[in-house]
N, C-alpha and C. Protein backbone atom coordinates (compact mmCIF):
# COMPACT_ATOMS: atom_id res chain seq x y z
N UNK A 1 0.84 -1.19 0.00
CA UNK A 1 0.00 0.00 0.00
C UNK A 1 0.88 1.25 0.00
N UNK A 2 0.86 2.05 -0.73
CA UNK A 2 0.92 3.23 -0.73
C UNK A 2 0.98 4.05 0.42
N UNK A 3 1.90 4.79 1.22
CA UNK A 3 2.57 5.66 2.14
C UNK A 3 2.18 6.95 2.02
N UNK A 4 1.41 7.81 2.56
CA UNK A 4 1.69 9.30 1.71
C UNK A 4 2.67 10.00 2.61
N UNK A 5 3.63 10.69 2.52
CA UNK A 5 4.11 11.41 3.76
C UNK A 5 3.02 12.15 5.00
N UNK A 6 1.86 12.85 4.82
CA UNK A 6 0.95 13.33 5.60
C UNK A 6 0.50 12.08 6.79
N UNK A 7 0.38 11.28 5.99
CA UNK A 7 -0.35 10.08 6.57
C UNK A 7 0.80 9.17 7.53
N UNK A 8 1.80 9.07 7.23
CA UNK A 8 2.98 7.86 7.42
C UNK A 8 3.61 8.35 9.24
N UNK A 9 2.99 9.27 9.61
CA UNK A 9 3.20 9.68 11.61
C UNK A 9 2.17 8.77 12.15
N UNK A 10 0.47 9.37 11.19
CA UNK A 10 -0.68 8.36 11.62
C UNK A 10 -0.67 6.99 11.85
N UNK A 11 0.20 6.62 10.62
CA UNK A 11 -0.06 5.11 10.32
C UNK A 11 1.08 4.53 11.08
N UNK A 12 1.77 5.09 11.80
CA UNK A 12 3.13 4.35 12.14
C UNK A 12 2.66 4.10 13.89
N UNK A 13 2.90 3.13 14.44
CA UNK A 13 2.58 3.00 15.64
C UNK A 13 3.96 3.61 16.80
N UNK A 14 3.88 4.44 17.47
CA UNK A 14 5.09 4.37 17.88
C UNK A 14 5.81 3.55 18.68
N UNK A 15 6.85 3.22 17.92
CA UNK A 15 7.74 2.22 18.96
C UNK A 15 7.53 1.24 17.50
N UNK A 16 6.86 1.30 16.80
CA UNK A 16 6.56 0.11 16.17
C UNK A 16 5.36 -1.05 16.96
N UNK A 17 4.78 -1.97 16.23
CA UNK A 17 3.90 -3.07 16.82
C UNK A 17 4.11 -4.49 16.03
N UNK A 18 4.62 -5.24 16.33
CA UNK A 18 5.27 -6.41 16.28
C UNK A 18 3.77 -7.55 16.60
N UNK A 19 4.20 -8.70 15.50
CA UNK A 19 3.35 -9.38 15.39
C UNK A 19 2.22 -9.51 17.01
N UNK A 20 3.00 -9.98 17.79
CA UNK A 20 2.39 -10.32 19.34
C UNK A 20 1.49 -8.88 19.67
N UNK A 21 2.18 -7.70 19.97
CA UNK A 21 1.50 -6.43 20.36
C UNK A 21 0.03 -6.55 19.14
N UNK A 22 0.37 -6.78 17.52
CA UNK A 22 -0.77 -6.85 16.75
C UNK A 22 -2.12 -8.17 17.30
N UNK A 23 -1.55 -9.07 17.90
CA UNK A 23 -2.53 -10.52 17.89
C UNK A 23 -2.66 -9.73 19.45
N UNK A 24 -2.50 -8.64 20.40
CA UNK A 24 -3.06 -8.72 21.15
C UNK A 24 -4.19 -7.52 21.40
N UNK A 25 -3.55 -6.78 20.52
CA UNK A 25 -4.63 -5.58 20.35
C UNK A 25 -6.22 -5.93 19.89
N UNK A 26 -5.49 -6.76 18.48
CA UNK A 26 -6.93 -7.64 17.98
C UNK A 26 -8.08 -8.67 18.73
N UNK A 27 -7.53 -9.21 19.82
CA UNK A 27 -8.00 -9.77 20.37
C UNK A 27 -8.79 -8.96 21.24
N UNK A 28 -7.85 -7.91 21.64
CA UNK A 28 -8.88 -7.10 22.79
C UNK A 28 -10.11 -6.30 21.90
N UNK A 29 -10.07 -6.07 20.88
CA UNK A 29 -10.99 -5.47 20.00
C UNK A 29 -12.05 -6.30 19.92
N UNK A 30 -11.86 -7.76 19.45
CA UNK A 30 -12.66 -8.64 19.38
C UNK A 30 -13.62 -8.98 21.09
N UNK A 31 -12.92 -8.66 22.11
CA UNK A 31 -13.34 -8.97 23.15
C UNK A 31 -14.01 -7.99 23.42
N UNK A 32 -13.54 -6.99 22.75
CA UNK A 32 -14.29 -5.44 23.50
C UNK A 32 -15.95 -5.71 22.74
N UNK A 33 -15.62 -6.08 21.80
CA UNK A 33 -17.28 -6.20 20.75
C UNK A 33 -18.09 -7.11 21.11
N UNK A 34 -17.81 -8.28 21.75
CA UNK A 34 -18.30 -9.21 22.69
C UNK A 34 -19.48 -8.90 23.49
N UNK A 35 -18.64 -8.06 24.83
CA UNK A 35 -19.21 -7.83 26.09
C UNK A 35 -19.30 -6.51 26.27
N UNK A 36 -18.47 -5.39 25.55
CA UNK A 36 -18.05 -4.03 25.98
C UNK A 36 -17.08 -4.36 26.32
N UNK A 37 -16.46 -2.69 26.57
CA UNK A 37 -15.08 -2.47 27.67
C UNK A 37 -15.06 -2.80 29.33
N UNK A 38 -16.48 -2.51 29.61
CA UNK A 38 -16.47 -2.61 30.89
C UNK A 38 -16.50 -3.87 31.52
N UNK A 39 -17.31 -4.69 30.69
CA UNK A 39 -17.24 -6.34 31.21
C UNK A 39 -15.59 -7.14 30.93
N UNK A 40 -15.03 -6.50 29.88
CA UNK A 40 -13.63 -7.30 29.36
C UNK A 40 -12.70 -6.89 30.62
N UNK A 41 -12.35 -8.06 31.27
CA UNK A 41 -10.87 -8.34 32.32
C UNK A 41 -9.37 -8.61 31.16
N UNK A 42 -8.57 -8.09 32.06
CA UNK A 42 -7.22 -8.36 31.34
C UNK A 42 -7.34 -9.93 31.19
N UNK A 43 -7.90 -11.15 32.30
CA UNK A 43 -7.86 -12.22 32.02
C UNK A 43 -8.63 -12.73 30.30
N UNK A 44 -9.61 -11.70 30.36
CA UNK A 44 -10.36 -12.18 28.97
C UNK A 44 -9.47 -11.69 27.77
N UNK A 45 -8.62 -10.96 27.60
CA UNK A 45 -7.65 -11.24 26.28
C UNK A 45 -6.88 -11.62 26.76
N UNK A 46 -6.13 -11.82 27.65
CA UNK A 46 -4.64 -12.75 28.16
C UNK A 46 -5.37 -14.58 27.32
N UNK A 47 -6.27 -14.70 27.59
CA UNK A 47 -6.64 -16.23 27.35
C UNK A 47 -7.27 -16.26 25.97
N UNK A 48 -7.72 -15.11 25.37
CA UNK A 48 -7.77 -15.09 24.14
C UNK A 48 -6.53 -15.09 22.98
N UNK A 49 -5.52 -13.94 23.64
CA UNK A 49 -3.99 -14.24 23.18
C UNK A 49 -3.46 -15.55 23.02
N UNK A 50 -3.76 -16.55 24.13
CA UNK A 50 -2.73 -17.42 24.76
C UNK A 50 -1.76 -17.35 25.77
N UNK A 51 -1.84 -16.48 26.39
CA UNK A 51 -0.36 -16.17 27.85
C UNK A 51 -1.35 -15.67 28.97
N UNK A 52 -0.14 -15.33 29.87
CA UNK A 52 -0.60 -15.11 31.16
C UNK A 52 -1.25 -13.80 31.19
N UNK A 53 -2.07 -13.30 32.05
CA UNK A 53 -2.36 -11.99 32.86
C UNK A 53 -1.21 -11.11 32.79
N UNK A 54 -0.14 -11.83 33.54
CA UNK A 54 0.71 -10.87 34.43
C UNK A 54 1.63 -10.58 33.16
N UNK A 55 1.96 -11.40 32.22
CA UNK A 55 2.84 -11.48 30.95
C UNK A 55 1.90 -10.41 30.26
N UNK A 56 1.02 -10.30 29.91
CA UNK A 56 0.14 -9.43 29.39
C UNK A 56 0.09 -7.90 29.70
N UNK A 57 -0.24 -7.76 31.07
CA UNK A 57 0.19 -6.30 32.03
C UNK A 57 1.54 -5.99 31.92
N UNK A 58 2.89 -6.98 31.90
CA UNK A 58 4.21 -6.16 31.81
C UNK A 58 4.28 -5.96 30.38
N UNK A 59 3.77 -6.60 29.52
CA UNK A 59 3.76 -6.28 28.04
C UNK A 59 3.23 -4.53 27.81
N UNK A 60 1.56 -4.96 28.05
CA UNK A 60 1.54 -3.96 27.56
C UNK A 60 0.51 -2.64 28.17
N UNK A 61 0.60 -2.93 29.46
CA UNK A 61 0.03 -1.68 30.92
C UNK A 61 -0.38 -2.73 31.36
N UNK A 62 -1.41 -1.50 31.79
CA UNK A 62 -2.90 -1.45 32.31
C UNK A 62 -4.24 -2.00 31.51
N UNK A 63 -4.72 -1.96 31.95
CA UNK A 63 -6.28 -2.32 31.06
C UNK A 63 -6.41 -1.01 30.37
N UNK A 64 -6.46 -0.03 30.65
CA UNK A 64 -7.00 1.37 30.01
C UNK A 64 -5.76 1.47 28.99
N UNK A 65 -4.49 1.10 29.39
CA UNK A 65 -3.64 1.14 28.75
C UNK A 65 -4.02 0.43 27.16
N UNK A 66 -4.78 -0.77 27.24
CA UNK A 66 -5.27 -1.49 26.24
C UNK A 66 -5.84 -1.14 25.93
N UNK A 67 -6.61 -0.54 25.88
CA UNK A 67 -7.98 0.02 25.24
C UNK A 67 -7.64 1.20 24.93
N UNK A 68 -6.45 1.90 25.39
CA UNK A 68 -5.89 3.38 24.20
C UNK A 68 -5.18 2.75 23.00
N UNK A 69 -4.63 1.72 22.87
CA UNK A 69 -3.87 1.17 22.71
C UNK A 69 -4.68 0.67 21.28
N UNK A 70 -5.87 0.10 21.47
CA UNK A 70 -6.59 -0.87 20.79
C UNK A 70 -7.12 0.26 19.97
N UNK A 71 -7.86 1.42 20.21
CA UNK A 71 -8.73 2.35 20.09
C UNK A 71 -7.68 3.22 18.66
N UNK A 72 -6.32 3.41 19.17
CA UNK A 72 -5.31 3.85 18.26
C UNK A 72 -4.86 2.48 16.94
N UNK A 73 -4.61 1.40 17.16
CA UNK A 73 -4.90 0.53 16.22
C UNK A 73 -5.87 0.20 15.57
N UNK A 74 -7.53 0.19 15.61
CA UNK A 74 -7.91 0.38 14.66
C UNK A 74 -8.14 1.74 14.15
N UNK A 75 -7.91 2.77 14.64
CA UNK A 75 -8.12 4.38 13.94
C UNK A 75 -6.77 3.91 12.60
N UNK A 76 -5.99 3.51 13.03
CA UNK A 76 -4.65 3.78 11.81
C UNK A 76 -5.19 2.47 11.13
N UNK A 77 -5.97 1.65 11.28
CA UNK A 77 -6.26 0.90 10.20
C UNK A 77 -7.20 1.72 9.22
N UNK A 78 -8.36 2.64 9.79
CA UNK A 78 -9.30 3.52 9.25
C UNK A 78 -8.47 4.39 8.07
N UNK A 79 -7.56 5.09 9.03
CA UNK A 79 -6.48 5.83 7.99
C UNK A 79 -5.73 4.70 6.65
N UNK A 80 -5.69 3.87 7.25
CA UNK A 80 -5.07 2.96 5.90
C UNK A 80 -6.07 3.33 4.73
N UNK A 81 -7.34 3.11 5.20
CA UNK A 81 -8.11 2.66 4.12
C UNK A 81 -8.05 4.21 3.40
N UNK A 82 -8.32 5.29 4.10
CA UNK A 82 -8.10 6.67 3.82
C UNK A 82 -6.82 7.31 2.97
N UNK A 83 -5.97 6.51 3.29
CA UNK A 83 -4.80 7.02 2.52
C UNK A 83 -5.13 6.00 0.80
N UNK A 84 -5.25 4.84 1.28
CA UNK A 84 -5.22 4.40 -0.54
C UNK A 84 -6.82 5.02 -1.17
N UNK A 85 -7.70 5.77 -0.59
CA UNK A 85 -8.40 6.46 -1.84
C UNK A 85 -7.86 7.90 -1.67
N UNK A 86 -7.11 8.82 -0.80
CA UNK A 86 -6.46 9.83 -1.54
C UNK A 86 -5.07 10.02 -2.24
N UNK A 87 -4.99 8.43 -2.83
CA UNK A 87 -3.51 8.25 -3.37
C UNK A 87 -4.89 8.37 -5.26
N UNK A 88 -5.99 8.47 -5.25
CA UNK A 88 -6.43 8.43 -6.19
C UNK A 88 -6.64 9.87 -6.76
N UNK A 89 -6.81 11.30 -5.53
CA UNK A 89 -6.84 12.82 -6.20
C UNK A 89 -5.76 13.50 -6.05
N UNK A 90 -5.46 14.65 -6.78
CA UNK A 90 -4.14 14.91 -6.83
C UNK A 90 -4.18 16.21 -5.77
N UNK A 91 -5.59 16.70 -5.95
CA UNK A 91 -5.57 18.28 -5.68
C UNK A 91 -6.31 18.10 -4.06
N UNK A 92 -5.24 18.87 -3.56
CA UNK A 92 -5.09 19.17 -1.84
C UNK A 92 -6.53 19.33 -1.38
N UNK A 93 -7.02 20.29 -1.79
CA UNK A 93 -8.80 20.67 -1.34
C UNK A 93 -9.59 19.86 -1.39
N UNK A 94 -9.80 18.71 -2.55
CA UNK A 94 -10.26 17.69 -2.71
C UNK A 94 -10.20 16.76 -1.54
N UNK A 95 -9.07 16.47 -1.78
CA UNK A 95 -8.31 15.71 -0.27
C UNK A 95 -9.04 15.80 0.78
N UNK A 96 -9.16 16.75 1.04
CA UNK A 96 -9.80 17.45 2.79
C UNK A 96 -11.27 17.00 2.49
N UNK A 97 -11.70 17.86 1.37
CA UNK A 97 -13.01 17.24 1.48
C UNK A 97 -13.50 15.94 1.32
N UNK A 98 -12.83 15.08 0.29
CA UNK A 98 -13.10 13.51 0.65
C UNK A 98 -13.24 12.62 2.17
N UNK A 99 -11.85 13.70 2.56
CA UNK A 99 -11.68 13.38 3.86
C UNK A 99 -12.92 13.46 5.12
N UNK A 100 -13.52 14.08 4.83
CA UNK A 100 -14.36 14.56 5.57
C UNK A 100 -15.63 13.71 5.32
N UNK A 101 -15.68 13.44 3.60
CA UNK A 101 -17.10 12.68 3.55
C UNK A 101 -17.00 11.36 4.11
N UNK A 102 -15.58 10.96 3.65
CA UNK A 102 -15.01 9.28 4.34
C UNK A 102 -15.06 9.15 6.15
N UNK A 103 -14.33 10.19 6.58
CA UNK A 103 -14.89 9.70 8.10
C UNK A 103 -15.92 10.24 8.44
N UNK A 104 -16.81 10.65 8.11
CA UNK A 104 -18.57 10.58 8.73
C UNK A 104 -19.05 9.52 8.28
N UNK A 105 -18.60 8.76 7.25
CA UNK A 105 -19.81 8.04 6.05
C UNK A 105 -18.92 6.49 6.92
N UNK A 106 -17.57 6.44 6.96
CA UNK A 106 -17.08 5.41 7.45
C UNK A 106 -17.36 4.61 8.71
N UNK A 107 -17.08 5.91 9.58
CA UNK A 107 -17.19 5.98 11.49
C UNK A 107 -18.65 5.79 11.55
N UNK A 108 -19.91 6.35 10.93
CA UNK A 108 -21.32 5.81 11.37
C UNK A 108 -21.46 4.23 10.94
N UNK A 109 -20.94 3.89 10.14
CA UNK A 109 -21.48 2.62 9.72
C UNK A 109 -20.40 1.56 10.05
N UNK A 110 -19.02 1.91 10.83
CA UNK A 110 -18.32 0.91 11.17
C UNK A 110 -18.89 -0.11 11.82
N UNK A 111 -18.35 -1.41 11.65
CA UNK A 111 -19.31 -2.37 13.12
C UNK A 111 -18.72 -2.44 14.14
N UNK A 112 -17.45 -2.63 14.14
CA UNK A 112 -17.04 -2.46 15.19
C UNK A 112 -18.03 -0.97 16.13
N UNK A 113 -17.31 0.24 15.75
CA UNK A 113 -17.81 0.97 16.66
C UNK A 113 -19.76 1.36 16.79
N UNK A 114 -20.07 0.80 15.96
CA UNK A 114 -21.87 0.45 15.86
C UNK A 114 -22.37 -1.02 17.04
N UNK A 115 -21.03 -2.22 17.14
CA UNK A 115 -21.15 -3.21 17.89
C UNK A 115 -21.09 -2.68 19.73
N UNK A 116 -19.90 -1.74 19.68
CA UNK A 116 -19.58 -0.87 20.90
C UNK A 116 -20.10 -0.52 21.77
N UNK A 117 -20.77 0.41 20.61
CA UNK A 117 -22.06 1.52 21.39
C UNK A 117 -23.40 0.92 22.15
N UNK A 118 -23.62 -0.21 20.95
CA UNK A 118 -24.70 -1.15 21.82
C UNK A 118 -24.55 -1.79 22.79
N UNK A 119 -23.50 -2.55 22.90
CA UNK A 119 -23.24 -3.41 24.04
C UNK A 119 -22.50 -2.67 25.44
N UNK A 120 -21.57 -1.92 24.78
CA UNK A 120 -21.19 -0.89 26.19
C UNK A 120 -21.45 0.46 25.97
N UNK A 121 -22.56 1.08 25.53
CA UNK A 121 -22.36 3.08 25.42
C UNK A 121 -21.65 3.50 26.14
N UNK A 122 -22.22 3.54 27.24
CA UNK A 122 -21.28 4.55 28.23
C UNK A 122 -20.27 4.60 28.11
N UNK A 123 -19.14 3.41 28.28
CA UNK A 123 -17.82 3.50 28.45
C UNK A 123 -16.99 3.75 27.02
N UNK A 124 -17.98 3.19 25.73
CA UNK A 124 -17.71 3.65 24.73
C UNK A 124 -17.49 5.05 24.25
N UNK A 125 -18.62 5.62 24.98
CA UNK A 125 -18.98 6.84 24.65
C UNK A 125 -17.80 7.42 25.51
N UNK A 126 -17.22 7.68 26.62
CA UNK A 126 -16.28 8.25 26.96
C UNK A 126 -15.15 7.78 26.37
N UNK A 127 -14.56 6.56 25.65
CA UNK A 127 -13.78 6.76 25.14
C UNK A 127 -14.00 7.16 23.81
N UNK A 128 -14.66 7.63 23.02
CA UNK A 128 -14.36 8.08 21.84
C UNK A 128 -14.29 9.99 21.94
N UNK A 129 -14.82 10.22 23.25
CA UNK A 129 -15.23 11.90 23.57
C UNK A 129 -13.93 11.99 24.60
N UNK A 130 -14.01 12.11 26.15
CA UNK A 130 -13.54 12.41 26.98
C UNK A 130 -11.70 11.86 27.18
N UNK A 131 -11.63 10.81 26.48
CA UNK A 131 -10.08 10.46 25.91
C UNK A 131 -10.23 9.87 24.66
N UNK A 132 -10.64 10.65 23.56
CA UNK A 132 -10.41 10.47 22.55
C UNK A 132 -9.61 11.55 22.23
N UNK A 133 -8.77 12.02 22.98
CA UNK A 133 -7.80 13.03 22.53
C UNK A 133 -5.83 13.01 21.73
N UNK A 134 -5.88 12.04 21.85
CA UNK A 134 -4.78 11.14 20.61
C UNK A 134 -5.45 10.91 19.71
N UNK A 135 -6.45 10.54 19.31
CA UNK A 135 -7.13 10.22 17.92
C UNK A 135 -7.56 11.68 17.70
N UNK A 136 -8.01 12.56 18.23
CA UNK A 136 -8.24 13.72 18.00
C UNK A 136 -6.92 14.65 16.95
N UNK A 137 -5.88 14.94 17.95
CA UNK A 137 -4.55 15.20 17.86
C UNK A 137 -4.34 14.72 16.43
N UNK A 138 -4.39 12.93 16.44
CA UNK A 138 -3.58 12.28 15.36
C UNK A 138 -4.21 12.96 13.90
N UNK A 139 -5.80 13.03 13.68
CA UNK A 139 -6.44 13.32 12.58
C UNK A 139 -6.24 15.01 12.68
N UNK A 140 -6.63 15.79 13.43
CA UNK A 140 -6.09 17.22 13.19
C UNK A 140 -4.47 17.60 13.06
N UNK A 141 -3.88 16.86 12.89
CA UNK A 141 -2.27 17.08 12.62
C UNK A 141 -2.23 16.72 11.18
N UNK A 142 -3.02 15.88 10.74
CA UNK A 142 -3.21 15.21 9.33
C UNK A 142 -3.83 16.26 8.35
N UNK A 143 -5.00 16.72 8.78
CA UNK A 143 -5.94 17.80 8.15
C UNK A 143 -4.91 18.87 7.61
N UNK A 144 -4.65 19.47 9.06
CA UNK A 144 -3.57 20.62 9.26
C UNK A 144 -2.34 20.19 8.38
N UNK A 145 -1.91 19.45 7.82
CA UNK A 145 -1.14 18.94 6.69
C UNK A 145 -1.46 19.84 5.58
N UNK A 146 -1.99 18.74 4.95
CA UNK A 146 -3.40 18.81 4.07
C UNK A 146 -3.19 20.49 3.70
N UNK A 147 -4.05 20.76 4.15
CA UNK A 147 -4.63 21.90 3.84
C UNK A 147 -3.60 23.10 4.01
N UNK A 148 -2.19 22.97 4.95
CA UNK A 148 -0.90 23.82 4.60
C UNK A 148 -0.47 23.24 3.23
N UNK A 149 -0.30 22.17 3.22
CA UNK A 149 -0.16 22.27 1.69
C UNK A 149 -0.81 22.20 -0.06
N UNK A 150 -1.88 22.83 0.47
CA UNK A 150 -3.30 23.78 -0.75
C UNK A 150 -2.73 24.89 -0.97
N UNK A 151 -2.26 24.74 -2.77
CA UNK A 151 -1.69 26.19 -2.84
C UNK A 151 -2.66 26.77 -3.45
N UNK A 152 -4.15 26.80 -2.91
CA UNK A 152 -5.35 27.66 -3.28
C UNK A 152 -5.43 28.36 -1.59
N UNK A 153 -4.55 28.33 -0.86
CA UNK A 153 -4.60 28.77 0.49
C UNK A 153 -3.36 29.66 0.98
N UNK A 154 -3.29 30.32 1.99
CA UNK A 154 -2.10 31.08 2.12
C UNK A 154 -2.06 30.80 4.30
N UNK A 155 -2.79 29.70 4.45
CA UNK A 155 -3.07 30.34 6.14
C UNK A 155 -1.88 29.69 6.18
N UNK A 156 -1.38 30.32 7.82
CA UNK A 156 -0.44 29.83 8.34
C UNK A 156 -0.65 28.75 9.18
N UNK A 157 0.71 27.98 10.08
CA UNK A 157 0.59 26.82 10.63
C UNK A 157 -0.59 26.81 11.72
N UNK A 158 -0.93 28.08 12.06
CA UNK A 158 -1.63 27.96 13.60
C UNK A 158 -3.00 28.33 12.62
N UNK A 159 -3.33 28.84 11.74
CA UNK A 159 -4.96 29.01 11.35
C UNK A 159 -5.13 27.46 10.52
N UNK A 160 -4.27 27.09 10.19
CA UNK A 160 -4.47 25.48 9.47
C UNK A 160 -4.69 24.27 10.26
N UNK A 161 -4.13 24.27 11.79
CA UNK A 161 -4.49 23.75 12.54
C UNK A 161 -5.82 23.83 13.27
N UNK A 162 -6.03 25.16 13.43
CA UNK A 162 -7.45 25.40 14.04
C UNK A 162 -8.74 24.99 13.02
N UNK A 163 -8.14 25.29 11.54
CA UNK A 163 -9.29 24.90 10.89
C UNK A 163 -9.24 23.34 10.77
N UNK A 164 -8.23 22.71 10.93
CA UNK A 164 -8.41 21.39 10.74
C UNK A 164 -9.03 20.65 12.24
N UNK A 165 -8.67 21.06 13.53
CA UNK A 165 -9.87 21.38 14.60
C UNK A 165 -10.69 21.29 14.84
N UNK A 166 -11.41 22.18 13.93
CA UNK A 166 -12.98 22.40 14.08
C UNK A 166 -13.16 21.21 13.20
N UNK A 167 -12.67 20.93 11.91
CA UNK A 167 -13.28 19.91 11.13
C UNK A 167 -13.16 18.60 11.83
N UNK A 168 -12.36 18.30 12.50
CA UNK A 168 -12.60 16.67 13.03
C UNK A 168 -13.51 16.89 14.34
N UNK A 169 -13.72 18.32 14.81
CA UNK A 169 -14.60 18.31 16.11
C UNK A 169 -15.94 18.17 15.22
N UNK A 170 -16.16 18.50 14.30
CA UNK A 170 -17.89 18.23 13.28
C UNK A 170 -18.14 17.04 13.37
N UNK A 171 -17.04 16.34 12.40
CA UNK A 171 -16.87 14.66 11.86
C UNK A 171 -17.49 14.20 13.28
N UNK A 172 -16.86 14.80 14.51
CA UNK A 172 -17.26 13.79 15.78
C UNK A 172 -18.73 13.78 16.34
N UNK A 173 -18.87 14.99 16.06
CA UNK A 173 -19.88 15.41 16.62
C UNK A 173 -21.42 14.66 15.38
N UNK A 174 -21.07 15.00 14.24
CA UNK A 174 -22.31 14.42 13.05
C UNK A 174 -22.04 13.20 13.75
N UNK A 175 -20.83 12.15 13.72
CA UNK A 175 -20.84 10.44 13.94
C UNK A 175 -21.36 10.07 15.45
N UNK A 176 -21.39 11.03 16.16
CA UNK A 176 -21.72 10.51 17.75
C UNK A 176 -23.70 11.23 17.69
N UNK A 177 -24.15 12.15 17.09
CA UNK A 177 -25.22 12.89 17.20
C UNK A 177 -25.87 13.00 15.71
N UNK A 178 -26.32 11.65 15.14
CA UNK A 178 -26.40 11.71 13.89
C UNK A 178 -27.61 12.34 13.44
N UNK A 179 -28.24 12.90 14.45
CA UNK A 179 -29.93 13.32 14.25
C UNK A 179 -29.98 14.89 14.55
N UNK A 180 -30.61 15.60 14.01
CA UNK A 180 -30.79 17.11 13.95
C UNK A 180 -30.04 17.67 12.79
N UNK A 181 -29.96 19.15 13.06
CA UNK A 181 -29.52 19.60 11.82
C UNK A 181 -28.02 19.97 11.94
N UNK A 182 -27.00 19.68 10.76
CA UNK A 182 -28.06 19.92 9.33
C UNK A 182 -28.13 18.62 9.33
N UNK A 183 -29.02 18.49 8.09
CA UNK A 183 -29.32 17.26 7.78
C UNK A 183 -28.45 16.40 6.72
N UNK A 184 -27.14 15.65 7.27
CA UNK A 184 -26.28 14.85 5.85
C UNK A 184 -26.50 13.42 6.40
N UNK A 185 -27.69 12.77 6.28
CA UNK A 185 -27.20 11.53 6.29
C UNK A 185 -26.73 11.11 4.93
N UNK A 186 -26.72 11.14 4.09
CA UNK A 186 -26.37 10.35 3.05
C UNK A 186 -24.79 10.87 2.32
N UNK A 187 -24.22 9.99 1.52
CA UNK A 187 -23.00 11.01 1.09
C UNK A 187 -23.02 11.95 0.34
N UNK A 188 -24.03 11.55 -0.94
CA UNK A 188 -24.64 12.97 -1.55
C UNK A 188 -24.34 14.14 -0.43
N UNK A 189 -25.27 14.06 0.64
CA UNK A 189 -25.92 15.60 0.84
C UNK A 189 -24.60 16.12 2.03
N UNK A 190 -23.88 14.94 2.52
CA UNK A 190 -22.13 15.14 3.04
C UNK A 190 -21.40 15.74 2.15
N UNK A 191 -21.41 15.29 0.80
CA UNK A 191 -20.47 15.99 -0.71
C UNK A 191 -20.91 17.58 -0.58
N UNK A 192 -22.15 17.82 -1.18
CA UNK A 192 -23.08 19.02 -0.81
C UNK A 192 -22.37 19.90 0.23
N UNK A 193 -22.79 19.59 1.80
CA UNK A 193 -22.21 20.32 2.36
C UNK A 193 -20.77 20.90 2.55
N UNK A 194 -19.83 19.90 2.04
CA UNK A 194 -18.78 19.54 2.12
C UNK A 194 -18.77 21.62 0.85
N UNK A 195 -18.69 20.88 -0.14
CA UNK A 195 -18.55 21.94 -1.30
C UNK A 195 -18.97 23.64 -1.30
N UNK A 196 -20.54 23.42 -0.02
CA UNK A 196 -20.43 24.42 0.19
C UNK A 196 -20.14 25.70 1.40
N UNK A 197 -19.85 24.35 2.36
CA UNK A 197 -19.32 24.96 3.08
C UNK A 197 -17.60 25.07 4.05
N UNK A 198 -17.62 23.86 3.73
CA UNK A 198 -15.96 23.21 3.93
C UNK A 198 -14.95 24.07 2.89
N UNK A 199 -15.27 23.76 1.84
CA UNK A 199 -14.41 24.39 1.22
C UNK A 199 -13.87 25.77 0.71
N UNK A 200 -14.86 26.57 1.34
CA UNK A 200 -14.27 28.07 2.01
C UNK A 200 -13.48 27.99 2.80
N UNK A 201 -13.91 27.39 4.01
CA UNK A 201 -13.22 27.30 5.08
C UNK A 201 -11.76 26.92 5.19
N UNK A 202 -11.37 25.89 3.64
CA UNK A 202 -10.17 25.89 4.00
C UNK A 202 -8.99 26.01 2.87
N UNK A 203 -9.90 26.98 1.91
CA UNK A 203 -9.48 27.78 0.85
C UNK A 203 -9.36 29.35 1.22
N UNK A 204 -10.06 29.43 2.32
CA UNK A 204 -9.85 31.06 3.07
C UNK A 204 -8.42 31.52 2.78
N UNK A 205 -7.83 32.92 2.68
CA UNK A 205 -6.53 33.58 2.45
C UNK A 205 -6.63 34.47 3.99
């Protein structure tokens, strides 16, 4: 797959993640969709892995530790899929706005996080809001890319960041509050808005 430089901080885990760290993240994902976060014990992926508890905790924390952990592995899988369809437009503005129709249109209909919400809200719901602030960070550092490098734009590093900001605080807000206005459920009327109002915003001088 295809690397873009914008994308390749997102997609890189830090420290790297090695087969074991991958078969254990997955597992806790799979466990989290199960029961929720709140019912899953470190014992319930330690025995889904294959190893111990305690081998598990010096590996890799805490329980919460896992579940930032897990929460950041599949977001950079999301971005995978994100980077090989903007390896398909050339032009920066485009970019942003695809971007924008892909994670509303993606994040509502994921199963995983559609499996989540049902079985655990609450705890779901605080982690995608109240420490969802690395996934926050990770996609507004990406935007803020992006859109510094639109040479239909002139903002600087700190107005490119803020506008990229507000745009993943929308994305969160349409995917967690999909009802009221405005009204985009569909991608059509996401494109729509996108065109007419996104793309001032980050074509502004």
């Amino acid at each position: 797959m295809r690397r873009s430089p914008l994308l390749a901080r997102a997609l890189d885990a830090p420290g790297g993640v090695d087969a074991t760290d991958e078969r254990i993240l997955e597992s806790a994902l799979e466990q989290f969709t199960l029961v929720g976060i709140r019912r899953t014990s470190g014992d319930d992926i330690a025995r889904r892995v294959g190893m111990n508890r305690t081998t598990l905790y010096r590996r890799m924390g805490t329980k919460d530790d896992i579940v930032r952990a897990a929460m950041m592995h599949e977001t950079r899988r999301v971005l995978a899929r994100l980077d090989d369809e903007l390896s398909a437009l050339d032009d920066a503005t485009e970019q942003v706005l695809h971007s924008f129709v892909f994670a509303v249109s993606a994040l509502r209909s994921h199963p995983l996080l559609r499996q989540l919400l049902t079985a655990d809200r609450d705890d779901t719901l605080a982690w995608v809001t109240v420490h969802a602030g690395p996934v926050v960070d990770m996609a507004t550092a990406f935007l803020a890319d992006l859109i510094g490098e639109n040479p239909g734009t002139h903002q600087d590093p700190g107005t490119a960041h803020a506008t990229a900001a507000i745009l993943v605080r929308f994305v969160q807000s349409l995917v967690l509050t999909p009802t009221g206005a405005p009204d985009l459920t569909t991608d059509e009327q996401l494109r729509h808005f996108a065109d007419q109002h996104i793309r001032p915003l980050i074509t502004r001088k």
